[in-house]
PDB file of N, CA and C in Angstrom:
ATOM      1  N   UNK A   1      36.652  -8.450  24.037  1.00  0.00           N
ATOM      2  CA  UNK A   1      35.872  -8.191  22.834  1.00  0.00           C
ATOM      3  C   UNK A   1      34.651  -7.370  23.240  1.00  0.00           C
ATOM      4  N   UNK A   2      34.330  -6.257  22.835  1.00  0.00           N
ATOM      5  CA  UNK A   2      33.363  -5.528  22.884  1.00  0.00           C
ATOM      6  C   UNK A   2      31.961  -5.874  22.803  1.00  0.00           C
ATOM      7  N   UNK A   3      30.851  -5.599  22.711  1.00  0.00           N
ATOM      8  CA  UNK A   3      29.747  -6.384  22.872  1.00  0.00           C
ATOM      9  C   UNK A   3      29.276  -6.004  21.487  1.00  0.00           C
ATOM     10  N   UNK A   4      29.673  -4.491  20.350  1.00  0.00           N
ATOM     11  CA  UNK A   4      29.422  -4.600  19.236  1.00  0.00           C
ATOM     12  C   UNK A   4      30.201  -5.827  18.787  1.00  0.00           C
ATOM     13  N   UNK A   5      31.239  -6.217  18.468  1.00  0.00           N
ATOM     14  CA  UNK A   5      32.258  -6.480  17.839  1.00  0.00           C
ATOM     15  C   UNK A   5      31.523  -8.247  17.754  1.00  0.00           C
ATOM     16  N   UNK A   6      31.121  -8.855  19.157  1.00  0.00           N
ATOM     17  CA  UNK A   6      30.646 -10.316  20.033  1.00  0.00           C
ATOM     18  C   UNK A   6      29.288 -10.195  19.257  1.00  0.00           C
ATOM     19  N   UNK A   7      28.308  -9.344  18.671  1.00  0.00           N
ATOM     20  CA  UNK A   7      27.245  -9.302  18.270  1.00  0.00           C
ATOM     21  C   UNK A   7      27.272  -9.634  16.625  1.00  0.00           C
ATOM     22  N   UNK A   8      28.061  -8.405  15.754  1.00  0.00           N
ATOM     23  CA  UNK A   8      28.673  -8.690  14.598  1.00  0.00           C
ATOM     24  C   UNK A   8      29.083 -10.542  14.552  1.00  0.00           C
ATOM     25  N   UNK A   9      29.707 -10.781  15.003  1.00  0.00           N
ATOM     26  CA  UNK A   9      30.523 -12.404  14.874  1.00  0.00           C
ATOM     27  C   UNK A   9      29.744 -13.450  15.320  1.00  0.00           C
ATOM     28  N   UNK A  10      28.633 -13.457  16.504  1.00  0.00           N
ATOM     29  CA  UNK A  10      27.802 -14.123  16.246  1.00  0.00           C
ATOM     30  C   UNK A  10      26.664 -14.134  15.224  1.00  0.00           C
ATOM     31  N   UNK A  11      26.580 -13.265  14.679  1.00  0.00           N
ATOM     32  CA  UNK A  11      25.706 -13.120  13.427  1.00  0.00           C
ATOM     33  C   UNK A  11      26.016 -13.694  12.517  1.00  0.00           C
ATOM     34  N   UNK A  12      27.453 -13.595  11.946  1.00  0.00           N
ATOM     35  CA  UNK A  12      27.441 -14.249  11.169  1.00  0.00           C
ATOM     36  C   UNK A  12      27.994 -15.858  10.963  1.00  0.00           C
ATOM     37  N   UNK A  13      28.429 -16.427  12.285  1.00  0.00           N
ATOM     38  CA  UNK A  13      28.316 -17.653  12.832  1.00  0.00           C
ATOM     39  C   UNK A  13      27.291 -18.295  12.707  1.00  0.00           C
ATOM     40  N   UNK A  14      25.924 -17.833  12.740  1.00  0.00           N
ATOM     41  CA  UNK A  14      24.494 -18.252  12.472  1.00  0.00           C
ATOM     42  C   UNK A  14      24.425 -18.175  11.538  1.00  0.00           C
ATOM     43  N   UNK A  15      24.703 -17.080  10.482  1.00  0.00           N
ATOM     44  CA  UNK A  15      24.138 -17.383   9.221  1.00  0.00           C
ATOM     45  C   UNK A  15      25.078 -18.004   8.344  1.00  0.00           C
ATOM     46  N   UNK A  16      26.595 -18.883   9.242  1.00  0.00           N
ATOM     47  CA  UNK A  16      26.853 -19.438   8.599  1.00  0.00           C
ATOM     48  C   UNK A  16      26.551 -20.730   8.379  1.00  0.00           C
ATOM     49  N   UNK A  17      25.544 -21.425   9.607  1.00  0.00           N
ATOM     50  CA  UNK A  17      25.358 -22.226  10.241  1.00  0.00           C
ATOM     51  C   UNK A  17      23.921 -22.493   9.758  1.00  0.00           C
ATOM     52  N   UNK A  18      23.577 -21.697   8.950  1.00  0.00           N
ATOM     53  CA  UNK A  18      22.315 -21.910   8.552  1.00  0.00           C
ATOM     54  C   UNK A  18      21.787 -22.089   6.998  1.00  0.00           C
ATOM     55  N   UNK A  19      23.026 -21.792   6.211  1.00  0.00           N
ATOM     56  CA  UNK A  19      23.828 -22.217   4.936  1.00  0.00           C
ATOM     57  C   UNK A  19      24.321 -23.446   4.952  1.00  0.00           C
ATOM     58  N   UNK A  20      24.164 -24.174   3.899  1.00  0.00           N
ATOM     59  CA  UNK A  20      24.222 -25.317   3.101  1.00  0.00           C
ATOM     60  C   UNK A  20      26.053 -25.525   3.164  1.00  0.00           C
ATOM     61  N   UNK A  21      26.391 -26.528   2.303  1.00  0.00           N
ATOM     62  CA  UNK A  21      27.959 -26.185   2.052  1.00  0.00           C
ATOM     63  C   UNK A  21      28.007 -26.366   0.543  1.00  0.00           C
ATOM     64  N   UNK A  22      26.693 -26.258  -0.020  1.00  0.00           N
ATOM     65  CA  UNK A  22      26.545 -26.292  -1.603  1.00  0.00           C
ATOM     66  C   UNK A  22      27.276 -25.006  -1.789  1.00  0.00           C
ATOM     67  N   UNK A  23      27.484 -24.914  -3.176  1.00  0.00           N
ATOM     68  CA  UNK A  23      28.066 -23.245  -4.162  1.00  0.00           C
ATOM     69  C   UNK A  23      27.013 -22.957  -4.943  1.00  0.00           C
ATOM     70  N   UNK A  24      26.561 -21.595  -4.483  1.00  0.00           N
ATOM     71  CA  UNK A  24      25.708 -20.943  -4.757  1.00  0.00           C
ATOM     72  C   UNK A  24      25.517 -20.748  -6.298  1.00  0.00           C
ATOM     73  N   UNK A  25      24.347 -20.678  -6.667  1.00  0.00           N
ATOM     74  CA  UNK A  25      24.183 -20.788  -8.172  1.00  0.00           C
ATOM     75  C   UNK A  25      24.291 -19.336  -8.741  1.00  0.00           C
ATOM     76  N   UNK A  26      24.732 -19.369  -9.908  1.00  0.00           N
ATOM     77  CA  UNK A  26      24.986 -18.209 -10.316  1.00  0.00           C
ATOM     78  C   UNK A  26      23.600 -17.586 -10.590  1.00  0.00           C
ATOM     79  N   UNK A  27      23.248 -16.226 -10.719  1.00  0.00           N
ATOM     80  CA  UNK A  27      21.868 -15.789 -10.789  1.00  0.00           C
ATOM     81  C   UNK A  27      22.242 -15.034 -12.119  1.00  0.00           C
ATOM     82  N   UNK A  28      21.319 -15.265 -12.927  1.00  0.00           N
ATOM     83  CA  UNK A  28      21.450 -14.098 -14.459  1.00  0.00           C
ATOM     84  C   UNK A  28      21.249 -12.938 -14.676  1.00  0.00           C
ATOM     85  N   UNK A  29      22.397 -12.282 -15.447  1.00  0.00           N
ATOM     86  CA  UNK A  29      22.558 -10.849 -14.994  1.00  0.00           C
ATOM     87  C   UNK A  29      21.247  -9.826 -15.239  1.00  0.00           C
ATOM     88  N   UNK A  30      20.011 -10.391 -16.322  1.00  0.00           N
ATOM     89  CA  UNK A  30      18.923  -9.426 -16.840  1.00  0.00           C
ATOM     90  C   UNK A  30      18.019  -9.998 -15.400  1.00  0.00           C
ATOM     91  N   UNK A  31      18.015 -10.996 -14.460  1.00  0.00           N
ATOM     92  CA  UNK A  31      17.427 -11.244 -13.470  1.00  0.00           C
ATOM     93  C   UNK A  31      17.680  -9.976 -12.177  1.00  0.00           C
ATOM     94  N   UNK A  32      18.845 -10.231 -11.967  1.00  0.00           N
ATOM     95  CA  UNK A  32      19.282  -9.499 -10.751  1.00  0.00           C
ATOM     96  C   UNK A  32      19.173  -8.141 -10.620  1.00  0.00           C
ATOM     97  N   UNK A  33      19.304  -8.030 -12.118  1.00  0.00           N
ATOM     98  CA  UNK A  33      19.351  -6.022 -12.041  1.00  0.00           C
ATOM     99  C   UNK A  33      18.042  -5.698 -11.813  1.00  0.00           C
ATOM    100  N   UNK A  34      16.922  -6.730 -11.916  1.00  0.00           N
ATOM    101  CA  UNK A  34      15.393  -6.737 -11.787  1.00  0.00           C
ATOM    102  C   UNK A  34      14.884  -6.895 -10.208  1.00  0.00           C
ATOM    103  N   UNK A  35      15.876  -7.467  -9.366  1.00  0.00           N
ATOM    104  CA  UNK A  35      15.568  -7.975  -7.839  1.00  0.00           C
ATOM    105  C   UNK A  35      16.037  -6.707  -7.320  1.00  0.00           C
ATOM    106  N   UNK A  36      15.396  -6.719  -6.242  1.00  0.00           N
ATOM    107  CA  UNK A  36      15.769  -5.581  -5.117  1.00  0.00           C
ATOM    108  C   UNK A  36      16.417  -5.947  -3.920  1.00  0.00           C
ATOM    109  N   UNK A  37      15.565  -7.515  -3.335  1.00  0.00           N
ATOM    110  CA  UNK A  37      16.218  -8.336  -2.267  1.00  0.00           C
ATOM    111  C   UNK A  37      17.025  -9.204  -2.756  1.00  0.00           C
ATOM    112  N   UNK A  38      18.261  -9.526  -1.939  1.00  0.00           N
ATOM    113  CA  UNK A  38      19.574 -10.021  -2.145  1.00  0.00           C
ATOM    114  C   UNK A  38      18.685 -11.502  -1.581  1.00  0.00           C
ATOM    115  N   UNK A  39      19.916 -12.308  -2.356  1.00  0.00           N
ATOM    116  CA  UNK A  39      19.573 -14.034  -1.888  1.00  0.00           C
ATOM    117  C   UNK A  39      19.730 -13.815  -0.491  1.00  0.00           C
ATOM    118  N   UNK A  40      20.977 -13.631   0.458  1.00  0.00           N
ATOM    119  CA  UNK A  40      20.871 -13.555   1.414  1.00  0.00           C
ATOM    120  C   UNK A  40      19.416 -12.679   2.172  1.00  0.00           C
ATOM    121  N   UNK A  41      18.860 -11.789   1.921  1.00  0.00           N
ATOM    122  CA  UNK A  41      17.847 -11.203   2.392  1.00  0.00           C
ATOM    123  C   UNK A  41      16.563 -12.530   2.484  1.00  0.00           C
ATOM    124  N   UNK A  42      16.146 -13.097   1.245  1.00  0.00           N
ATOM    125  CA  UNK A  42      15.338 -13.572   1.006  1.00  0.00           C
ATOM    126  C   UNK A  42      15.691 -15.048   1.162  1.00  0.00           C
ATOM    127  N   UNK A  43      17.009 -15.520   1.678  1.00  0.00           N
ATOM    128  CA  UNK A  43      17.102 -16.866   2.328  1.00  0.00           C
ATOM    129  C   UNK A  43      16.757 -16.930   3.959  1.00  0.00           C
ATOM    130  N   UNK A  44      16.770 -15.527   4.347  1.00  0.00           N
ATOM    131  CA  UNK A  44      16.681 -14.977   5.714  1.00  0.00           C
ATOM    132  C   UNK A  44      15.469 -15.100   6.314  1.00  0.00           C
ATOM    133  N   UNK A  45      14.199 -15.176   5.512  1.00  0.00           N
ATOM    134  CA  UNK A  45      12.465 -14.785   5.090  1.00  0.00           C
ATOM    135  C   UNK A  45      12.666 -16.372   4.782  1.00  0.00           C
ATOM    136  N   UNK A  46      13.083 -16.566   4.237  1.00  0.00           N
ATOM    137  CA  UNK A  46      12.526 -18.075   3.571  1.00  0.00           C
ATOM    138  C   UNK A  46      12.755 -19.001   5.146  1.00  0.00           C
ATOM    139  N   UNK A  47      13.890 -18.459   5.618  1.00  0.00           N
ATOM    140  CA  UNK A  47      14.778 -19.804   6.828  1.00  0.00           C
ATOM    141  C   UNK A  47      13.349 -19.647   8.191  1.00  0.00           C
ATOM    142  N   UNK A  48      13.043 -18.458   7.884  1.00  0.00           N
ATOM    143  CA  UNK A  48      12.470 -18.082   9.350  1.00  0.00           C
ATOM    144  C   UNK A  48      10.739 -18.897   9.505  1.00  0.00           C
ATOM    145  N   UNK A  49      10.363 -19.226   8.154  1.00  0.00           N
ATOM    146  CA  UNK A  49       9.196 -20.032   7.900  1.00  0.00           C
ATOM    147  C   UNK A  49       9.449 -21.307   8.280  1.00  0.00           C
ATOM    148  N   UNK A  50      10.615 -22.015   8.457  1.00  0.00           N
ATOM    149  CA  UNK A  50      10.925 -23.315   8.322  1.00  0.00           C
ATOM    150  C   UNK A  50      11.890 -23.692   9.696  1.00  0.00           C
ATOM    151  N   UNK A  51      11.637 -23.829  10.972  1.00  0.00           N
ATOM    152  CA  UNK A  51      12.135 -24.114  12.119  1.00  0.00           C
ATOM    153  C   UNK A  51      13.283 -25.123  11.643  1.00  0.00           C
ATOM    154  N   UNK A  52      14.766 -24.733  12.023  1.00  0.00           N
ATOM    155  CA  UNK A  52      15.476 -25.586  11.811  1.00  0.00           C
ATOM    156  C   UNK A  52      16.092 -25.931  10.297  1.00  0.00           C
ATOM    157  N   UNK A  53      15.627 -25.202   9.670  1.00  0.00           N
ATOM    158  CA  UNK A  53      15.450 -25.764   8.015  1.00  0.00           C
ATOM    159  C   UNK A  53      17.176 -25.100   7.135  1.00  0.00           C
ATOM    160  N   UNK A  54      17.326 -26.111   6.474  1.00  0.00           N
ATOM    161  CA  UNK A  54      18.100 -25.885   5.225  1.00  0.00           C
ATOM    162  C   UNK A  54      18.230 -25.825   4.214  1.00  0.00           C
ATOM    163  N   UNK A  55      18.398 -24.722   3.727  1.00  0.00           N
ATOM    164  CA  UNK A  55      18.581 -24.731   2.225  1.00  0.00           C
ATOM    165  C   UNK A  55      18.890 -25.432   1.421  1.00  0.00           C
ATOM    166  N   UNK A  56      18.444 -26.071   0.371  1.00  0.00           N
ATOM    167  CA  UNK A  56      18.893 -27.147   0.040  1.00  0.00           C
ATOM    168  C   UNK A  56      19.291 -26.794  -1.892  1.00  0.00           C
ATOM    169  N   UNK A  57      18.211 -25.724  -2.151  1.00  0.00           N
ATOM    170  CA  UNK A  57      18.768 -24.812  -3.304  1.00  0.00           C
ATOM    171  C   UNK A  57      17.906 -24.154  -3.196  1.00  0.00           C
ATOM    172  N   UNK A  58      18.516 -22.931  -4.751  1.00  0.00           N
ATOM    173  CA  UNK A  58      17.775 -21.542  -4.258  1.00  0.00           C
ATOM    174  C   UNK A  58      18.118 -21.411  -5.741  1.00  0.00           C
ATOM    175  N   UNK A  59      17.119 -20.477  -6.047  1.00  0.00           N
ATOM    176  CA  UNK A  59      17.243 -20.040  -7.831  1.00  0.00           C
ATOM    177  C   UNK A  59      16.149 -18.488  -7.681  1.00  0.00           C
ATOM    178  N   UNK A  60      16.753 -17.620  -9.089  1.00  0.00           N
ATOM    179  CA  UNK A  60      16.135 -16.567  -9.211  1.00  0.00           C
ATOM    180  C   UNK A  60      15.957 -16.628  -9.899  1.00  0.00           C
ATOM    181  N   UNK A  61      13.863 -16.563 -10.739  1.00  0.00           N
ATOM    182  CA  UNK A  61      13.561 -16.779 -11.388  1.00  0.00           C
ATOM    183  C   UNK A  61      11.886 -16.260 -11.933  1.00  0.00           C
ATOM    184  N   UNK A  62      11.599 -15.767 -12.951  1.00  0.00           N
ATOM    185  CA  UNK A  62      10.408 -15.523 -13.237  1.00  0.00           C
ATOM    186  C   UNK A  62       9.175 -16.826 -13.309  1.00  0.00           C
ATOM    187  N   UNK A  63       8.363 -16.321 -12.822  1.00  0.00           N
ATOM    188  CA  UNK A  63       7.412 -17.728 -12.114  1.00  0.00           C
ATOM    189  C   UNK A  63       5.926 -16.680 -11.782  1.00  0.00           C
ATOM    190  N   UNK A  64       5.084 -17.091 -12.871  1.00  0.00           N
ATOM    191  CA  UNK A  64       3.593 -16.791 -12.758  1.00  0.00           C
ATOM    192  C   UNK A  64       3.889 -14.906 -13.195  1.00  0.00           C
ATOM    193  N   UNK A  65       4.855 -14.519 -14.049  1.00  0.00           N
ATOM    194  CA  UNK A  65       5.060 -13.070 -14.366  1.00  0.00           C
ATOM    195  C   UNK A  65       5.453 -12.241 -12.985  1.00  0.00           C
ATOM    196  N   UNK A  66       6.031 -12.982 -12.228  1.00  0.00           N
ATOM    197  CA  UNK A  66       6.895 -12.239 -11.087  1.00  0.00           C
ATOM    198  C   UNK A  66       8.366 -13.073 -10.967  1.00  0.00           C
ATOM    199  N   UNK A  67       9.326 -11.864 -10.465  1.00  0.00           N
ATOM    200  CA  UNK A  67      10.393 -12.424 -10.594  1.00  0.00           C
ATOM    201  C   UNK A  67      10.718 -13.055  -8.725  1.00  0.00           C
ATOM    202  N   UNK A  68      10.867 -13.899  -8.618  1.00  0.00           N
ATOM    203  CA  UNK A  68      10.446 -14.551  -6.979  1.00  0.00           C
ATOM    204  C   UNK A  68      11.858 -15.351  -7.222  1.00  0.00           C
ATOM    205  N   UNK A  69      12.625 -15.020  -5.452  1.00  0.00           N
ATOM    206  CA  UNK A  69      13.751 -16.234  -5.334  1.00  0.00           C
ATOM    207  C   UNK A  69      12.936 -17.387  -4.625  1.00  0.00           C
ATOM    208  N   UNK A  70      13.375 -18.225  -5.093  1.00  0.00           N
ATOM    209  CA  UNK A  70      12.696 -20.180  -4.919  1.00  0.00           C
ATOM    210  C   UNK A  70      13.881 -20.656  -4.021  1.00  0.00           C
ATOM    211  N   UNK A  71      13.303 -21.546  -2.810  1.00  0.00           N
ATOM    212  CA  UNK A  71      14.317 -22.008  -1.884  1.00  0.00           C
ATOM    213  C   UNK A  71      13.897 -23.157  -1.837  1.00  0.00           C
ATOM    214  N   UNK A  72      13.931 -24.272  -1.586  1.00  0.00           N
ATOM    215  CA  UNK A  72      13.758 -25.593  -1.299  1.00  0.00           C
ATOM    216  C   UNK A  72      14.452 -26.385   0.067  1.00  0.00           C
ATOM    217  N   UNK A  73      13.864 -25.708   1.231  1.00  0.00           N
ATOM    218  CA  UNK A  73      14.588 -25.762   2.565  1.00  0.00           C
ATOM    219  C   UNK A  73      14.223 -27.318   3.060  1.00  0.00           C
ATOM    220  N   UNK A  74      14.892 -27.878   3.231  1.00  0.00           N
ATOM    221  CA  UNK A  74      15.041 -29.219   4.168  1.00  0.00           C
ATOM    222  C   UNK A  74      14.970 -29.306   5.820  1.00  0.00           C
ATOM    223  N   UNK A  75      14.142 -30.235   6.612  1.00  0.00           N
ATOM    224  CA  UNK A  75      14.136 -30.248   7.850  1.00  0.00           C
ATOM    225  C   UNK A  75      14.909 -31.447   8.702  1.00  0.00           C
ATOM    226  N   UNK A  76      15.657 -31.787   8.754  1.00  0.00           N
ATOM    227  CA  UNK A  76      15.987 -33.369   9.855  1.00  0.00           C
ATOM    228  C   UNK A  76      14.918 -34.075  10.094  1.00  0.00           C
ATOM    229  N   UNK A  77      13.735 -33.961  10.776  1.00  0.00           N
ATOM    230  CA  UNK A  77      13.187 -34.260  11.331  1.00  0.00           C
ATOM    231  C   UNK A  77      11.787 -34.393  10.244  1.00  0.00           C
ATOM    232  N   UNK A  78      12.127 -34.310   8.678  1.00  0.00           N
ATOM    233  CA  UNK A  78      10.588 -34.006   7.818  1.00  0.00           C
ATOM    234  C   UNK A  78      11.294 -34.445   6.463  1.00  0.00           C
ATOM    235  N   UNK A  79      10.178 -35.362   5.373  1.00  0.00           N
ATOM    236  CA  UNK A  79      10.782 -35.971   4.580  1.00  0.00           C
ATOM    237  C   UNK A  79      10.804 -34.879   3.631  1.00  0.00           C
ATOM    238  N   UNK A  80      11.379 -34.948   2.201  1.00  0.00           N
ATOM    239  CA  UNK A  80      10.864 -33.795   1.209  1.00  0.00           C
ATOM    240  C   UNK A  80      11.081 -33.049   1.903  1.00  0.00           C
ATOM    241  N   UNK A  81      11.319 -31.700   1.135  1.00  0.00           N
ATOM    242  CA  UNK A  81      11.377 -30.218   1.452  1.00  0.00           C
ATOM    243  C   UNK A  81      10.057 -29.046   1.109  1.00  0.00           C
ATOM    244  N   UNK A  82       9.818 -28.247   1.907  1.00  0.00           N
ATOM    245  CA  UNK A  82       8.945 -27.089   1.950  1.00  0.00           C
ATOM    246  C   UNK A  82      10.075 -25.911   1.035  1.00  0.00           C
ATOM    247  N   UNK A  83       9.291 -26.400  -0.142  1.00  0.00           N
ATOM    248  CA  UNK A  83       9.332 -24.876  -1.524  1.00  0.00           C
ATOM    249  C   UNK A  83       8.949 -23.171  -0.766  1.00  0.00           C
ATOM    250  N   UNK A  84       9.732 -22.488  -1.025  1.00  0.00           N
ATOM    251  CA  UNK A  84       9.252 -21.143  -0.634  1.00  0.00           C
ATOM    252  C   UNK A  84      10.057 -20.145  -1.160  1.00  0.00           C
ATOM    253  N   UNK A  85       8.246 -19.214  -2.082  1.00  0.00           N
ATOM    254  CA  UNK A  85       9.184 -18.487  -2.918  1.00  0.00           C
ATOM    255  C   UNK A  85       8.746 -17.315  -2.212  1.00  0.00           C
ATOM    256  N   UNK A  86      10.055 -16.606  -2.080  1.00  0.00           N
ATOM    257  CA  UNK A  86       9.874 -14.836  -2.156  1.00  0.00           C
ATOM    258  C   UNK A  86      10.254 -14.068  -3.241  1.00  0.00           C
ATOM    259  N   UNK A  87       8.960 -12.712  -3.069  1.00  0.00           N
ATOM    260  CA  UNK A  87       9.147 -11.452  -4.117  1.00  0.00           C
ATOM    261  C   UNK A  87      10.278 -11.483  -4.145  1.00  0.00           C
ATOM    262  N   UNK A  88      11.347 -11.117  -5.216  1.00  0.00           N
ATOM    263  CA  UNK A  88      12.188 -10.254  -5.000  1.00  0.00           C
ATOM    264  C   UNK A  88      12.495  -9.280  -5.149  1.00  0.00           C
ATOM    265  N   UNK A  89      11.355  -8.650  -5.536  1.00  0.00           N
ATOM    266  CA  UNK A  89      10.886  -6.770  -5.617  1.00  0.00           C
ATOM    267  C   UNK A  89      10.492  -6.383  -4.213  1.00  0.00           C
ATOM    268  N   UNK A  90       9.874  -7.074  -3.468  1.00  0.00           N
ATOM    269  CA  UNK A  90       9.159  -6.891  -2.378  1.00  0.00           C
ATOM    270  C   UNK A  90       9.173  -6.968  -0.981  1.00  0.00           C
ATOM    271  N   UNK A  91      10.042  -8.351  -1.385  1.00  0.00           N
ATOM    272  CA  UNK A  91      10.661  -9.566  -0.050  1.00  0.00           C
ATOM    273  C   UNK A  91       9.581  -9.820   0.993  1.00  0.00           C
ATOM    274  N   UNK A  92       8.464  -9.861   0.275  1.00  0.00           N
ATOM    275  CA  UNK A  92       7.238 -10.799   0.775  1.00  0.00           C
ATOM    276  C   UNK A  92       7.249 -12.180   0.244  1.00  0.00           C
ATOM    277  N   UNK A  93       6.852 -13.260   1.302  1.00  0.00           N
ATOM    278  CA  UNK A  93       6.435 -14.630   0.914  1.00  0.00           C
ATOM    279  C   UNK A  93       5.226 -14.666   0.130  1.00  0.00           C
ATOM    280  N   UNK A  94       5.906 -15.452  -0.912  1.00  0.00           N
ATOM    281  CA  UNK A  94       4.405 -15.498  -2.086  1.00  0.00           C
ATOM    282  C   UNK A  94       4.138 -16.734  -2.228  1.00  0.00           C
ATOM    283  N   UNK A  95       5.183 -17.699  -1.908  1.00  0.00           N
ATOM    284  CA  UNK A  95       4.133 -19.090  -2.195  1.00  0.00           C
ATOM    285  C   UNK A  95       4.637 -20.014  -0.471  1.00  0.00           C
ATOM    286  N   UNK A  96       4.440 -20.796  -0.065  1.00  0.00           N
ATOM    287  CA  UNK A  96       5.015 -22.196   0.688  1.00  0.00           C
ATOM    288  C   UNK A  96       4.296 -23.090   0.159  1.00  0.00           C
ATOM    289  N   UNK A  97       4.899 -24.434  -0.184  1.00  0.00           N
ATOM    290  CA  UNK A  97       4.473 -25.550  -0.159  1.00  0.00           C
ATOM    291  C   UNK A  97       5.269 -26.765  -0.104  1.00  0.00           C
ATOM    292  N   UNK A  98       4.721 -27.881   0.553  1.00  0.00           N
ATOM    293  CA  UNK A  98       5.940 -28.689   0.769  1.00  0.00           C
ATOM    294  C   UNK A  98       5.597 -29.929  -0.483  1.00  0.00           C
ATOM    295  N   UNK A  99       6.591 -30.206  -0.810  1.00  0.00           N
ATOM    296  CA  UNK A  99       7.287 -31.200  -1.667  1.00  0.00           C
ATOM    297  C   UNK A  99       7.344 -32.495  -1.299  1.00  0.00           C
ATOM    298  N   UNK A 100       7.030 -33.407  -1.816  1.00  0.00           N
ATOM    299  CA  UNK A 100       7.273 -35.229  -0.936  1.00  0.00           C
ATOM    300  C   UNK A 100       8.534 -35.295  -1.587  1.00  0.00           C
ATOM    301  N   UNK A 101       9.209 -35.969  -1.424  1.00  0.00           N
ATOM    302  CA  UNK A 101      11.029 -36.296  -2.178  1.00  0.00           C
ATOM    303  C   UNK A 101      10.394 -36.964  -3.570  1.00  0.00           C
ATOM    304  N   UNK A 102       9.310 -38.065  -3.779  1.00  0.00           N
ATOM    305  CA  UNK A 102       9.383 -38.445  -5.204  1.00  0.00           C
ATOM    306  C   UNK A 102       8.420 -37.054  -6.207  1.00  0.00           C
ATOM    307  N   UNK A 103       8.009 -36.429  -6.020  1.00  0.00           N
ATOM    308  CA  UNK A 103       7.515 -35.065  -6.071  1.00  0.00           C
ATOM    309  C   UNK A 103       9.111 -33.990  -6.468  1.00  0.00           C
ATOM    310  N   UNK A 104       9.589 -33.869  -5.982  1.00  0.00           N
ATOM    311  CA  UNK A 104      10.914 -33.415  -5.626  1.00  0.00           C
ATOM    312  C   UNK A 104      11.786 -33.740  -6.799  1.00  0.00           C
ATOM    313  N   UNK A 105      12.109 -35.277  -6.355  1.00  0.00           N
ATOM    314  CA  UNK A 105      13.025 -35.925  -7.735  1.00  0.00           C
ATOM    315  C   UNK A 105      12.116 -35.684  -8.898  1.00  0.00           C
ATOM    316  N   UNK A 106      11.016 -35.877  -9.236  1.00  0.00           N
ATOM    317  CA  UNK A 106      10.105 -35.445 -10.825  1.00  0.00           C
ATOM    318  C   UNK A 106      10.816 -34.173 -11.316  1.00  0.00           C
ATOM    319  N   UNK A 107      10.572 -33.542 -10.261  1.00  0.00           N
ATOM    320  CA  UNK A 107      11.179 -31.597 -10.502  1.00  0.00           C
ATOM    321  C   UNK A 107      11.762 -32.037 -10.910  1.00  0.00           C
ATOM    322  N   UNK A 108      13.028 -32.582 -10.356  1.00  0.00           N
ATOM    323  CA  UNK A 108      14.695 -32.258 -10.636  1.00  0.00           C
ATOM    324  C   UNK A 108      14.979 -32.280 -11.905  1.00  0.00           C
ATOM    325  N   UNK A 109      13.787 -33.834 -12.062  1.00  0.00           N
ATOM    326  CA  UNK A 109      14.569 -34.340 -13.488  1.00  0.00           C
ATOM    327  C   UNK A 109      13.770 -33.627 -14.357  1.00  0.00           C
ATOM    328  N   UNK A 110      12.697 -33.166 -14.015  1.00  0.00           N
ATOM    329  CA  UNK A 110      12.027 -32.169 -15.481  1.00  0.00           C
ATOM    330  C   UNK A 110      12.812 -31.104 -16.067  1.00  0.00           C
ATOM    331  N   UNK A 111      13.620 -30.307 -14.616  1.00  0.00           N
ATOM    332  CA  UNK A 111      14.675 -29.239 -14.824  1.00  0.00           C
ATOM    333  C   UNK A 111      15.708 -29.566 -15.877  1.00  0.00           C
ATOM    334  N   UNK A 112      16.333 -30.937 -15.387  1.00  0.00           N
ATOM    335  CA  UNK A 112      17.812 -31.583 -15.990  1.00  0.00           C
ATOM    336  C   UNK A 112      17.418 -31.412 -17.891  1.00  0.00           C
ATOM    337  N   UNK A 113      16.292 -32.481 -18.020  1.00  0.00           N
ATOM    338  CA  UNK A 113      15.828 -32.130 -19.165  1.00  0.00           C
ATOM    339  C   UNK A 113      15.220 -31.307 -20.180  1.00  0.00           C
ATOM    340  N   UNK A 114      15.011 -30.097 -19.344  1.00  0.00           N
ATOM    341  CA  UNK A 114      14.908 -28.352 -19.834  1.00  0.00           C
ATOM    342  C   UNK A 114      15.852 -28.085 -20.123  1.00  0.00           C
ATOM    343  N   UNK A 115      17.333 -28.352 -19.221  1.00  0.00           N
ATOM    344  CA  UNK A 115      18.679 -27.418 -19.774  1.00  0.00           C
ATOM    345  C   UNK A 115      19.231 -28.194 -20.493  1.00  0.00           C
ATOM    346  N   UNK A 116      18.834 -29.690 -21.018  1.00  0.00           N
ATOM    347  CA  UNK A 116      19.654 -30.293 -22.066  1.00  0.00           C
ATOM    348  C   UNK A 116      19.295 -29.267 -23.481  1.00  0.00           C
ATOM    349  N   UNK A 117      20.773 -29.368 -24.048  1.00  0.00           N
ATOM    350  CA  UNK A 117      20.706 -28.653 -25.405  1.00  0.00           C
ATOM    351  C   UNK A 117      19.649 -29.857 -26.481  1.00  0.00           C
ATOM    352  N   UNK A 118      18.941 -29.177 -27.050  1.00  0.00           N
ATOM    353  CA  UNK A 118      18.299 -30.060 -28.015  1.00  0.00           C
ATOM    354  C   UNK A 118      18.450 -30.372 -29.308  1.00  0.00           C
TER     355      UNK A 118
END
């Protein structure tokens, strides 16, 4: 095996390895045509803030009149997850902050009860 070919395949061995085994959420089509950086780009920026860290979800979404992908990376070794959103015009980090898990679960369920039909 060539040393391009051994370079290619470990690459993406890592970034498979650095992915969740969740299914990726669908992103909305008036969103995306608005992003410039791909989830993968900006899970790439998000992973590299967080030693060890996993994705735990990811959404594209307008937040403070910018359209920013949101990651919610998990550590082994750290309770709650560290939030981190990137531009996705820009693919600069615009926010980090970490999350306690009952902090976390509040989100979830504030979300659940946003997308109930009313």
């Amino acid at each position: 095996m060539n040393k391009f070919m051994l370079a290619t395949v470990t690459s993406a061995v890592l970034l498979c390895l650095t992915q969740t085994s969740r299914a990726a959420e669908p992103v909305p089509r008036d969103l995306a045509s608005q992003a410039k950086i791909t989830r993968e780009q900006a899970s790439a920026t998000a992973l590299a803030k967080v030693p060890k860290g996993v994705v735990k979800s990811d959404e594209l979404e307008k937040e403070h009149g910018r359209l920013v992908w949101s990651f919610d990376i998990a550590r082994p070794s750290s309770p709650g997850v560290t939030e981190i959103q990137v531009d996705a015009v820009s693919g600069k980090i615009v926010s980090v902050e970490h999350e306690s898990a009952s902090k976390e679960a509040k989100e979830a369920k504030a979300e659940k009860s946003e997308a109930r039909p009313h």
